[in-house]
C-alpha atoms as a PDB file:
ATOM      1  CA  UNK A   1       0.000   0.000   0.000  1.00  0.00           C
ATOM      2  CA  UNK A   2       1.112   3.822  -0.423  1.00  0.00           C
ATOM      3  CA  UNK A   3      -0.252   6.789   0.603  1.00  0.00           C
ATOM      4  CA  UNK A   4       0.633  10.732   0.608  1.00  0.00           C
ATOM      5  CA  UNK A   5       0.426  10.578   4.117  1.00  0.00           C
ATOM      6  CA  UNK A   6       3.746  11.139   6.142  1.00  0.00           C
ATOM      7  CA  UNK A   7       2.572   8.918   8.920  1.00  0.00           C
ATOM      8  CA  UNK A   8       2.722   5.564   6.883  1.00  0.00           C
ATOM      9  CA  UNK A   9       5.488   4.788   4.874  1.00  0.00           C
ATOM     10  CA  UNK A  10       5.101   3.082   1.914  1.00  0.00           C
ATOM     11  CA  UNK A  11       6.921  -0.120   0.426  1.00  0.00           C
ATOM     12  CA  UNK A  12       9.807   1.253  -1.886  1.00  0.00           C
ATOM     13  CA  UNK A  13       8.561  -0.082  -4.796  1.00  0.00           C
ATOM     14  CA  UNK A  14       5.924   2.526  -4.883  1.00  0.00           C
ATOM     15  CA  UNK A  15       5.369   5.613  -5.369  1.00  0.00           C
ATOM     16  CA  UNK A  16       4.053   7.831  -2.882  1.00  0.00           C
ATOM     17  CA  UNK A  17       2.912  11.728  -3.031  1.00  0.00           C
ATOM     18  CA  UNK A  18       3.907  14.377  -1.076  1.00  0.00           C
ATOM     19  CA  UNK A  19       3.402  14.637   2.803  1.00  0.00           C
ATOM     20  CA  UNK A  20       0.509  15.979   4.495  1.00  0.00           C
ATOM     21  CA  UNK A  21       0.668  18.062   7.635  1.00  0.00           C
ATOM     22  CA  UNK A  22      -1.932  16.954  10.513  1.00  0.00           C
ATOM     23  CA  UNK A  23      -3.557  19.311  12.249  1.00  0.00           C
ATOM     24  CA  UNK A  24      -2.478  20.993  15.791  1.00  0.00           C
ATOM     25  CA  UNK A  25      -4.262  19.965  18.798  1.00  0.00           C
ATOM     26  CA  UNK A  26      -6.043  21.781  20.862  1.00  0.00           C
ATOM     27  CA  UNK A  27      -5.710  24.132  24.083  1.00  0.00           C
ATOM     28  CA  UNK A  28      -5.751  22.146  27.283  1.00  0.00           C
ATOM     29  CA  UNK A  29      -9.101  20.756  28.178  1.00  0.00           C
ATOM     30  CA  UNK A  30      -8.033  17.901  31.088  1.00  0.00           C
ATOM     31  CA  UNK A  31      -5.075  18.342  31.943  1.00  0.00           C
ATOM     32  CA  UNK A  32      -4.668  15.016  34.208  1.00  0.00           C
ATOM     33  CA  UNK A  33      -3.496  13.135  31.509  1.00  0.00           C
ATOM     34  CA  UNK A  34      -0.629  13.339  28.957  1.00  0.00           C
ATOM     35  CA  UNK A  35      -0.586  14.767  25.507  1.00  0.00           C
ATOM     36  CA  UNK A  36      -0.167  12.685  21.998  1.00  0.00           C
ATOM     37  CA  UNK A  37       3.271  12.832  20.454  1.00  0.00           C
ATOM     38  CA  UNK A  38       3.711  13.951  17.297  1.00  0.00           C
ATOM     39  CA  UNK A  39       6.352  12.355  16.567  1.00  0.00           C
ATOM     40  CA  UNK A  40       6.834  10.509  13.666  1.00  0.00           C
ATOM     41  CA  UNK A  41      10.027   7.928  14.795  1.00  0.00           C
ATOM     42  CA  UNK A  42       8.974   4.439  15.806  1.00  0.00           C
ATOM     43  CA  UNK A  43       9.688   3.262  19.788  1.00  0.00           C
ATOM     44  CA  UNK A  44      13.027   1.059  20.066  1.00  0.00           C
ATOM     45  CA  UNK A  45      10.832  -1.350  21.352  1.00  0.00           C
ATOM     46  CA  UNK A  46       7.255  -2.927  19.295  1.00  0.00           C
ATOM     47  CA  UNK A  47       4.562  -2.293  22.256  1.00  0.00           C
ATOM     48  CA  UNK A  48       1.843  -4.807  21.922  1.00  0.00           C
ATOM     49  CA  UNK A  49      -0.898  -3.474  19.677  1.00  0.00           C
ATOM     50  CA  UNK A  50      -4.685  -3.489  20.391  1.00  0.00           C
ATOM     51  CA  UNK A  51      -5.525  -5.979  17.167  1.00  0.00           C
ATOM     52  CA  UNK A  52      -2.840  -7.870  15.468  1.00  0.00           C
ATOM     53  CA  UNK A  53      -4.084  -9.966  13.689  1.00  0.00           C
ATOM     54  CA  UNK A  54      -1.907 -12.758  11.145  1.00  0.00           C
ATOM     55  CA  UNK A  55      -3.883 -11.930   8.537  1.00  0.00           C
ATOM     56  CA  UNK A  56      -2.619  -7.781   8.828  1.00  0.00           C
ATOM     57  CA  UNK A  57       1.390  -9.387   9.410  1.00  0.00           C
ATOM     58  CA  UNK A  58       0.919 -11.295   6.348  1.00  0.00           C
ATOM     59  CA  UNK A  59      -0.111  -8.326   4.203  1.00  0.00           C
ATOM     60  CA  UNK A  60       3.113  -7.242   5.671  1.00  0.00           C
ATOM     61  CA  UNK A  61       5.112 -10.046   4.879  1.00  0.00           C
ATOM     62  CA  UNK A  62       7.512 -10.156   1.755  1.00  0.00           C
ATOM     63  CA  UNK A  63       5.426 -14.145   1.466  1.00  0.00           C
ATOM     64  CA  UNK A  64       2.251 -12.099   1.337  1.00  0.00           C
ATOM     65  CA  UNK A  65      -0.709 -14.252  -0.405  1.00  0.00           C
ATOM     66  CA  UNK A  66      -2.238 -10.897  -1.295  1.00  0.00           C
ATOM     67  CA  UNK A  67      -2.926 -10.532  -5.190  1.00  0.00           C
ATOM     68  CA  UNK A  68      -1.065  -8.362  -7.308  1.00  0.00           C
ATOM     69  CA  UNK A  69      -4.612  -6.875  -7.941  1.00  0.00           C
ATOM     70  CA  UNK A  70      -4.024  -2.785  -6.941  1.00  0.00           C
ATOM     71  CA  UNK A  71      -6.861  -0.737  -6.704  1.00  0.00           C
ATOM     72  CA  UNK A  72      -6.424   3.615  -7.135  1.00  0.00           C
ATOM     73  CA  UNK A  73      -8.078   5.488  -4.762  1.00  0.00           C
ATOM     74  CA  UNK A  74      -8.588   9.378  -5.317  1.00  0.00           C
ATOM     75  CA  UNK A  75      -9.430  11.256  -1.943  1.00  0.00           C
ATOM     76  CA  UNK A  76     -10.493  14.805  -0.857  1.00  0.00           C
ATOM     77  CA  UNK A  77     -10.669  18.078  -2.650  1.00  0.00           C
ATOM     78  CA  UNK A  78      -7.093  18.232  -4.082  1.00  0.00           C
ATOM     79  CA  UNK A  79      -7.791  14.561  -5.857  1.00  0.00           C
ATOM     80  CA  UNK A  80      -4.265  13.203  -3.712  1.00  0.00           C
ATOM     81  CA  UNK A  81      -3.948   9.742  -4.938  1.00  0.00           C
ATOM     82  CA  UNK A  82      -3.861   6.667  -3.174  1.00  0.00           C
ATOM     83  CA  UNK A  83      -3.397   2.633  -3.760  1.00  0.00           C
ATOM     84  CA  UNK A  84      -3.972  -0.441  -2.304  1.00  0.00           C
ATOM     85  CA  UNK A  85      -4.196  -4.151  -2.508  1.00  0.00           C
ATOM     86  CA  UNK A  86      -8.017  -5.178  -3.884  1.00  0.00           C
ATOM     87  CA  UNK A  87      -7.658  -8.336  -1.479  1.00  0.00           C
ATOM     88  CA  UNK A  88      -7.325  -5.688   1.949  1.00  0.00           C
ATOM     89  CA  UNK A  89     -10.394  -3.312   0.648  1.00  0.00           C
ATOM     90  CA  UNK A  90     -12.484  -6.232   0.296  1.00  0.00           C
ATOM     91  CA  UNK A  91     -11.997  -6.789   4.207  1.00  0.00           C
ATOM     92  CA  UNK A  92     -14.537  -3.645   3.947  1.00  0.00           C
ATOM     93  CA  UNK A  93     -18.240  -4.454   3.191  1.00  0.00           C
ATOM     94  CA  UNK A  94     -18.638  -1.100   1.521  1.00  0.00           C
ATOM     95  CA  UNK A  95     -15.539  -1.507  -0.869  1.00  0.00           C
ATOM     96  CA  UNK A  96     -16.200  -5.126  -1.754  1.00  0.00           C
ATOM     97  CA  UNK A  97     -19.474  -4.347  -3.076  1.00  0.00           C
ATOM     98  CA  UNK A  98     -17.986  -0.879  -4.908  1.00  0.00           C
ATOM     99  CA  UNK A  99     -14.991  -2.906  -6.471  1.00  0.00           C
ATOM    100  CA  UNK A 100     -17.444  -6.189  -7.596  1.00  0.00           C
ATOM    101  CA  UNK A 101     -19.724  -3.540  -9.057  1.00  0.00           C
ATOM    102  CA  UNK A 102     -16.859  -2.101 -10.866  1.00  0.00           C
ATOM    103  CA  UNK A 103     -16.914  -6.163 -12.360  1.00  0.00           C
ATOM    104  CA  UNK A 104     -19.986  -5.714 -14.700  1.00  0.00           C
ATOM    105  CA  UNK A 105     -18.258  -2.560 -16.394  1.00  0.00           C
ATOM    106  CA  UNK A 106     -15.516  -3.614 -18.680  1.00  0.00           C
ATOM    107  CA  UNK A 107     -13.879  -0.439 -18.761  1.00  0.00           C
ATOM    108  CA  UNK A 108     -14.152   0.175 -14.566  1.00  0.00           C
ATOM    109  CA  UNK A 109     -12.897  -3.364 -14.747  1.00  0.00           C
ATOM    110  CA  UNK A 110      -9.618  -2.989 -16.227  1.00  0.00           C
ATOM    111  CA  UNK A 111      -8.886   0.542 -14.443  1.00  0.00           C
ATOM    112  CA  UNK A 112      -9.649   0.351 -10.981  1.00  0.00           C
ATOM    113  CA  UNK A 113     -10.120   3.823  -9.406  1.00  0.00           C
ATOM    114  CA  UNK A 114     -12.353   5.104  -6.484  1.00  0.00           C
ATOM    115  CA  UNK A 115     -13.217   8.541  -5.994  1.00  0.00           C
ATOM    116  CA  UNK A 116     -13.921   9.947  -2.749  1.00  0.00           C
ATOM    117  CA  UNK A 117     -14.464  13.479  -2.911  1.00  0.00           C
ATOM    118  CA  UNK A 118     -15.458  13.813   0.453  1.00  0.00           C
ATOM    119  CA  UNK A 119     -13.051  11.933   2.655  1.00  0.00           C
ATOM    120  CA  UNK A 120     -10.475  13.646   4.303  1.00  0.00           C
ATOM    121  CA  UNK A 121      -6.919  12.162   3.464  1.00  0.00           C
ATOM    122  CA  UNK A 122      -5.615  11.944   6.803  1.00  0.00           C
ATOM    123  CA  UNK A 123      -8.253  10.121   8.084  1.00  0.00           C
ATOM    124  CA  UNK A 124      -8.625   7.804   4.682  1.00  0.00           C
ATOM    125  CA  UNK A 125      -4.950   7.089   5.969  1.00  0.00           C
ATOM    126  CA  UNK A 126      -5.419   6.201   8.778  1.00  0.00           C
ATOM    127  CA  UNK A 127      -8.604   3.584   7.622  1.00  0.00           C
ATOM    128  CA  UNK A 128      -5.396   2.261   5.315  1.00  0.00           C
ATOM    129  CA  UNK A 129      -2.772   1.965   7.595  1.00  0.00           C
ATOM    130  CA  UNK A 130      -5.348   0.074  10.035  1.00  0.00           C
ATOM    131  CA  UNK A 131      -6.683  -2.529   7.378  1.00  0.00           C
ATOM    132  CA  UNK A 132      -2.772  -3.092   6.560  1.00  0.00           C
ATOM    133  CA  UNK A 133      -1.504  -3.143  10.428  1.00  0.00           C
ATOM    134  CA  UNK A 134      -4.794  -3.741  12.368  1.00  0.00           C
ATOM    135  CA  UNK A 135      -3.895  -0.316  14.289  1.00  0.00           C
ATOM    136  CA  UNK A 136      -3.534   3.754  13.047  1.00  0.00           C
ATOM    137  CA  UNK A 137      -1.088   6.131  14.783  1.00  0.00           C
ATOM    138  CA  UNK A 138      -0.890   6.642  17.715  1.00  0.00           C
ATOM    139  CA  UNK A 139      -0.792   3.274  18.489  1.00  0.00           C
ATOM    140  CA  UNK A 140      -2.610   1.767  21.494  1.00  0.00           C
ATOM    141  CA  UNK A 141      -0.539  -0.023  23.565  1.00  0.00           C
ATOM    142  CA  UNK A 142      -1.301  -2.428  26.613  1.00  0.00           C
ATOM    143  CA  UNK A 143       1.041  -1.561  30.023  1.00  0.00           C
ATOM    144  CA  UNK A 144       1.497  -4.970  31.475  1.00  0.00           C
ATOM    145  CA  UNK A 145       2.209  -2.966  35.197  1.00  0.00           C
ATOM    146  CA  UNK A 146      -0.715  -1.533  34.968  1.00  0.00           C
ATOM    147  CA  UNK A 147      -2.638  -3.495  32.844  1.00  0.00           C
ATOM    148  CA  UNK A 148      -4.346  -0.845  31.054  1.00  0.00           C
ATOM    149  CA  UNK A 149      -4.472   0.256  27.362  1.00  0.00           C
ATOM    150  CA  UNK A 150      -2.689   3.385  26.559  1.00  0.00           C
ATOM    151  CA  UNK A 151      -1.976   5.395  23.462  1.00  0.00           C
ATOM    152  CA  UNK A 152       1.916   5.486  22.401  1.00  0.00           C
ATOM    153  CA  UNK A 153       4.361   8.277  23.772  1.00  0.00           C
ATOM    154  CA  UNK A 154       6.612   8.895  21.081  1.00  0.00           C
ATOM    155  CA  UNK A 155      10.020  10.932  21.753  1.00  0.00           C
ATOM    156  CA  UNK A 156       9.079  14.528  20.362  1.00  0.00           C
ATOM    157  CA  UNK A 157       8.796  18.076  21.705  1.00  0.00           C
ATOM    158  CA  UNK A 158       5.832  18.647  19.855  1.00  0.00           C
ATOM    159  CA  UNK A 159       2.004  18.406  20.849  1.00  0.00           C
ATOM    160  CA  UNK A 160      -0.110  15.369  19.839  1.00  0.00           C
ATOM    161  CA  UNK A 161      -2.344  14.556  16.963  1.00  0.00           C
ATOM    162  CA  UNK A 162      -5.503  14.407  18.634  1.00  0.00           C
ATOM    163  CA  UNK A 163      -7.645  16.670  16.066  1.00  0.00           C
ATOM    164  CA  UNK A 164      -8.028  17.084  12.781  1.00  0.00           C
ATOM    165  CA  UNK A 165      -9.197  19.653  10.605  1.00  0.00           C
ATOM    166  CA  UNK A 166     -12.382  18.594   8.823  1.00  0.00           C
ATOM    167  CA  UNK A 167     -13.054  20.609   5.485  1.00  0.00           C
ATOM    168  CA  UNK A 168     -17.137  19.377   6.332  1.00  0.00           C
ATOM    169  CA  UNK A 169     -17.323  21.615   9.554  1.00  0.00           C
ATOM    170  CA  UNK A 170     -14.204  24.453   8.451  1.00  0.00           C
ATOM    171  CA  UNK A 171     -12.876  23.367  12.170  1.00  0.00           C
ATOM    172  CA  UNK A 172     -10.918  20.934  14.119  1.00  0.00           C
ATOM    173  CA  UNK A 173     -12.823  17.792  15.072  1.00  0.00           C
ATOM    174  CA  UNK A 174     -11.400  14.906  17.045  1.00  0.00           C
ATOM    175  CA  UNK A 175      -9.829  12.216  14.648  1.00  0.00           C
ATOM    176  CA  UNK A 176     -11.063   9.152  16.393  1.00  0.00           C
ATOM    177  CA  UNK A 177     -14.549  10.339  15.821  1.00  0.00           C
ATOM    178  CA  UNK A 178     -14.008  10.975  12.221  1.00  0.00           C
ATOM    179  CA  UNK A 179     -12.277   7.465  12.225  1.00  0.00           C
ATOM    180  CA  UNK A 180     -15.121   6.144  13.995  1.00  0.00           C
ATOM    181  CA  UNK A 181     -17.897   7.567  11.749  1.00  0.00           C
ATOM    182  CA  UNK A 182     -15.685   6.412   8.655  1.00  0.00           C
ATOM    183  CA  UNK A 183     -15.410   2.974   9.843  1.00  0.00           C
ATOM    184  CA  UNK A 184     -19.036   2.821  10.268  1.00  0.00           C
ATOM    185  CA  UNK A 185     -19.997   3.586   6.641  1.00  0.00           C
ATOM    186  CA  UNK A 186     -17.122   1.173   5.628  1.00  0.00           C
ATOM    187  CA  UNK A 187     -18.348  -1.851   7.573  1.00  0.00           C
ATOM    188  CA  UNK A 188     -14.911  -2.072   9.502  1.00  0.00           C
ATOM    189  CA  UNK A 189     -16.411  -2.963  13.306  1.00  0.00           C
ATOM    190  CA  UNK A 190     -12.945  -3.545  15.079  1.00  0.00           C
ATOM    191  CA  UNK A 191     -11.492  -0.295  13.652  1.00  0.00           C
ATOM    192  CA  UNK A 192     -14.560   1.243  15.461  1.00  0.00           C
ATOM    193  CA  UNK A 193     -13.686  -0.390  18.875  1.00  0.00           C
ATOM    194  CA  UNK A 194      -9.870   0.576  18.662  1.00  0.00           C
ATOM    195  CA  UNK A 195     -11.375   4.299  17.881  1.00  0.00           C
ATOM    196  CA  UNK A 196     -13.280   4.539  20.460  1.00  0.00           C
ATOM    197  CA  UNK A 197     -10.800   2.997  22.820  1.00  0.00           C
ATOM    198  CA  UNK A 198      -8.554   6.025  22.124  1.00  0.00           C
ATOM    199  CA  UNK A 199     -11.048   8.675  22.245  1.00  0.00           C
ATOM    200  CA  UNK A 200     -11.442   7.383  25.858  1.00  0.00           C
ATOM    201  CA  UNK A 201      -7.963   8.277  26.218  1.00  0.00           C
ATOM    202  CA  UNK A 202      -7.561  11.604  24.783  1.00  0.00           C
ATOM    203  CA  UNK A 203      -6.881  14.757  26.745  1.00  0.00           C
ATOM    204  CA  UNK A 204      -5.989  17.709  26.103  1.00  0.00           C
ATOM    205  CA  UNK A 205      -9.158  19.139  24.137  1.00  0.00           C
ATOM    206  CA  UNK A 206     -11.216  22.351  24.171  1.00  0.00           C
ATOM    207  CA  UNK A 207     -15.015  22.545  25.147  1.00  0.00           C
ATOM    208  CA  UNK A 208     -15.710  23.969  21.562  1.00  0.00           C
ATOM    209  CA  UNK A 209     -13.807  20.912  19.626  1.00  0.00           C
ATOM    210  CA  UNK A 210     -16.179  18.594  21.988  1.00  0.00           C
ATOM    211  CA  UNK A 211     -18.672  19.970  21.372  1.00  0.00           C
ATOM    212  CA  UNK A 212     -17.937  20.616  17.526  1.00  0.00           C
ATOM    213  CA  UNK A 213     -17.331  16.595  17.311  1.00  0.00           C
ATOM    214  CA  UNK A 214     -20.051  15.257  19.449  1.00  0.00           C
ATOM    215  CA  UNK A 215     -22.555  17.359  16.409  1.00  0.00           C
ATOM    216  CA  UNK A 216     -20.379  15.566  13.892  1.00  0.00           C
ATOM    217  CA  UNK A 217     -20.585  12.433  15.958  1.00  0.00           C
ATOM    218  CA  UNK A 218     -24.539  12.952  15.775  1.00  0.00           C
ATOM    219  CA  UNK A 219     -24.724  13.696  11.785  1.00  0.00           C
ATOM    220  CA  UNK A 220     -22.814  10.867  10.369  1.00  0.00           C
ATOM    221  CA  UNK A 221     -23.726   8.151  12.710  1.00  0.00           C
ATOM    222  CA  UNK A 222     -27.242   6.020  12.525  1.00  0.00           C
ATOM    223  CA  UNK A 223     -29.687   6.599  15.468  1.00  0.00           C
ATOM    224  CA  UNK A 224     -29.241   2.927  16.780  1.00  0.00           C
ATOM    225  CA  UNK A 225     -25.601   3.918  17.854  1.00  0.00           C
ATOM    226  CA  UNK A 226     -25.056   3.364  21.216  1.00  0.00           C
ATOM    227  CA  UNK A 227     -21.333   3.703  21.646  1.00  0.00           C
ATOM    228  CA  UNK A 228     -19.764   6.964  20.267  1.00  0.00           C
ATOM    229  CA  UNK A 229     -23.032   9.019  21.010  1.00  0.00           C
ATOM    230  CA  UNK A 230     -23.388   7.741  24.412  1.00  0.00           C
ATOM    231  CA  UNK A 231     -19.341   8.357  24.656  1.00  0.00           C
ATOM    232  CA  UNK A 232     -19.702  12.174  24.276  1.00  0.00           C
ATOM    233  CA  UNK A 233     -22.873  12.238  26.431  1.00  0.00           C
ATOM    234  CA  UNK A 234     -20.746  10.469  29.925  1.00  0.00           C
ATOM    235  CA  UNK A 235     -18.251  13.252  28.715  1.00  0.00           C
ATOM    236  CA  UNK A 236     -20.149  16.353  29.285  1.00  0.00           C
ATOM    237  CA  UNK A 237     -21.998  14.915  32.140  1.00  0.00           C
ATOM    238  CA  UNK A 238     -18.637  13.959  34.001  1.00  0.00           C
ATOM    239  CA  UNK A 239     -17.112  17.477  32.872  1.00  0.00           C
ATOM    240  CA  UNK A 240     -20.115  19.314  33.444  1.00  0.00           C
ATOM    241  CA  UNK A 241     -18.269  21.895  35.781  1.00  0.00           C
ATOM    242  CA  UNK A 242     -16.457  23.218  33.462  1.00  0.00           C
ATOM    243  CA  UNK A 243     -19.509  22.684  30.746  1.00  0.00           C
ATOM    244  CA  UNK A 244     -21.514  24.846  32.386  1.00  0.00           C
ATOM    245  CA  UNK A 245     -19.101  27.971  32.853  1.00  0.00           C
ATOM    246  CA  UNK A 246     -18.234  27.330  28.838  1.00  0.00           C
ATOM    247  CA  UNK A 247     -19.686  30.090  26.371  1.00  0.00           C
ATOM    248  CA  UNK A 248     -19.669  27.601  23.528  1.00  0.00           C
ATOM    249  CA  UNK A 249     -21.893  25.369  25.670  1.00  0.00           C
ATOM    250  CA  UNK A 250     -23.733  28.634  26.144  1.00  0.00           C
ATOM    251  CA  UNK A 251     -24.372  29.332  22.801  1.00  0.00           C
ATOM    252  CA  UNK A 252     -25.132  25.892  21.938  1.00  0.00           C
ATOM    253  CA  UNK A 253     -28.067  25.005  24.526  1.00  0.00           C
ATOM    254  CA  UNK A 254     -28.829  28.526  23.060  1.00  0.00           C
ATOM    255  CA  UNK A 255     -29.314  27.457  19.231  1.00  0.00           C
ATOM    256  CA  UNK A 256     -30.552  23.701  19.883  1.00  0.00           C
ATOM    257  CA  UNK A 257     -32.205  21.843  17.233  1.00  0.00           C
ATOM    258  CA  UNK A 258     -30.128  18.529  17.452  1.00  0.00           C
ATOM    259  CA  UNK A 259     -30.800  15.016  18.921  1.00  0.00           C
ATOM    260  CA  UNK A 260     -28.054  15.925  20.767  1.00  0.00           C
ATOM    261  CA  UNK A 261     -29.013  17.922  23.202  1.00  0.00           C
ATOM    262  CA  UNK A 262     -32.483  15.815  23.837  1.00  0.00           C
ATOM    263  CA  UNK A 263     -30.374  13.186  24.849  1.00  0.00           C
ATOM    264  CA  UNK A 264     -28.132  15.122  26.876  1.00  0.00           C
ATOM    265  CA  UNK A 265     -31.457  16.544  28.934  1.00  0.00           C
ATOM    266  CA  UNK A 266     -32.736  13.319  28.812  1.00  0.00           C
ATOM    267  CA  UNK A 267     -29.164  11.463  30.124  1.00  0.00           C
ATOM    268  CA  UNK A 268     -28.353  14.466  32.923  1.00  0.00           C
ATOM    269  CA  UNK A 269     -32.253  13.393  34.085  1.00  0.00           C
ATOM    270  CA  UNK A 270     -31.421   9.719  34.408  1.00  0.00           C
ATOM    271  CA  UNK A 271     -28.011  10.618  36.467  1.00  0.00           C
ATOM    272  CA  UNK A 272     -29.894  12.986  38.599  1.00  0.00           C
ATOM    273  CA  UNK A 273     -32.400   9.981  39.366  1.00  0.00           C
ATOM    274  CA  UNK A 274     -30.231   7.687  39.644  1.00  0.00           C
ATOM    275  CA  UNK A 275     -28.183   9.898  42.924  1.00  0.00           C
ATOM    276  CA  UNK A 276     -31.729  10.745  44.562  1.00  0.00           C
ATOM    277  CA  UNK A 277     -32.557   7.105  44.348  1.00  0.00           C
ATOM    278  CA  UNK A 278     -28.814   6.355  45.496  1.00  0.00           C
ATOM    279  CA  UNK A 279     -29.308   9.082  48.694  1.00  0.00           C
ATOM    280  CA  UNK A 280     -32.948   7.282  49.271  1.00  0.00           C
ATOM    281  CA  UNK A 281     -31.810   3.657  49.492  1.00  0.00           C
ATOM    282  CA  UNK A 282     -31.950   2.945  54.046  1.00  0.00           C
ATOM    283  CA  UNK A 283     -28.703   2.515  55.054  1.00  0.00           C
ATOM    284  CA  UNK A 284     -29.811  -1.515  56.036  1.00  0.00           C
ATOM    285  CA  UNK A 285     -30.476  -1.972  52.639  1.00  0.00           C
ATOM    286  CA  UNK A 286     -27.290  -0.581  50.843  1.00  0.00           C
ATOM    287  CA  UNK A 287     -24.961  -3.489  51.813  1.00  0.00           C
ATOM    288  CA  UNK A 288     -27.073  -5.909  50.047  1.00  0.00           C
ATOM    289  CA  UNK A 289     -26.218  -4.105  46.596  1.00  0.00           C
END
């Protein structure tokens, strides 16, 4: 596989376009935990990954079964150019029906290309990288003294890579949710675990890129979601001290008209009911739960 992203680097007997710069994080938001490197250089020493599975190392592996089949993918507004193995983008629903439609056109056939206008090409590297490795950078890694999954501290004395700008919104959103909403329209379940697994670990972020991604979160997933929506929802509840003193937050309640917000009023009710039935329970009857 090759990509014009810096972040994955590509087999040298392909081409790859030029670099793309990710986008900054932003201003501390929760500052108990530490930042995302930005580094680009690789740990002396492989951490254990999240999902590994043989069938990513062998599309790794110079004795790779995959089929010399290569399929040109053309991403975003500027039209940068990707490629990848047919055999990997069939692991996604989505693609293996695009690519056996492609079949009953002769022409399509012979000249496989995918356009996605709309895809931003960090993120569209990231989906790559993790249907090649079974993980996107940052890497999650599991700390055996702890036992606990954490997301890779690379040497660097830059900030992490926790947002993204999103041409969709004109703003910064968080990548895992982009990642998460992505692999959701591509079929790719496990890729929406490990994203959501990292957004649990990100710090770092302001109230206005929360709230910014919990909307996006809200547009581009289906109402039966239960996972990312609920995600941002346990967020603003937990932070709700400094929710309430934000302006953003303000201005949002202010405007309204998303599901969003319903389900916020509707989740802050259930909390408050469940610490007035908490505060209720008789003391003789709290041991026996």
């Amino acid at each position: 596989m090759f990509s014009t992203s810096k972040r994955y680097e590509a087999p040298p007997s392909r081409s790859s376009s030029k670099t793309h710069k990710a986008s900054k994080s932003s201003s501390s938001f929760n500052k108990s935990h530490a930042g995302v490197s930005k580094s680009r250089h690789e740990p002396r020493r492989r951490p254990t990954t999240a999902t590994m599975s043989s069938a990513h190392d062998a599309s790794m592996s110079p004795a790779s079964t995959l089929t010399p089949s290569i399929v040109t993918l053309v991403i975003g507004r500027d039209q940068r150019i990707f490629a990848a193995h047919e055999d990997v983008l069939c692991a996604s629903p989505w693609f293996q029906r695009r690519l056996s439609d492609m079949y009953l056109d002769t022409e399509s056939a012979n000249n496989k290309r995918i356009f996605l206008a709309d895809e931003e090409p960090e993120i569209f590297s990231s989906i790559l990288e993790y249907m090649y490795k079974g993980d996107y950078y940052p890497r999650l890694v599991h700390n055996k003294k702890r036992n606990s999954w954490e997301i890779e501290q690379l040497e660097s004395d830059g900030r992490g890579e926790s947002t993204v700008y999103h041409h969709a919104t004109d703003g910064d959103l968080l990548k895992d949710t982009v990642i998460y909403c992505t692999a959701d329209r591509y079929g790719l379940e496990e890729l929406k675990r490990v994203a959501l697994r990292k957004q649990g670990l990100q710090s770092g972020i302001q109230c206005s890129t929360i709230l910014a991604s919990a909307r996006y979160a809200y547009a581009n997933t289906p109402d039966t979601d239960s996972k990312l929506r609920a995600h941002y929802l346990a967020l603003i509840i937990r932070s709700r001290s400094t929710f309430k003193r934000s302006g953003t937050m303000q201005l949002e309640m202010y405007n309204g008209g998303t599901q969003l917000f319903f389900d916020l009023f509707v989740a802050l009710c259930n909390h408050v009911d469940d610490i007035s039935t908490t505060s209720n329970t008789p003391r003789s009857n709290k041991h026996f739960f």
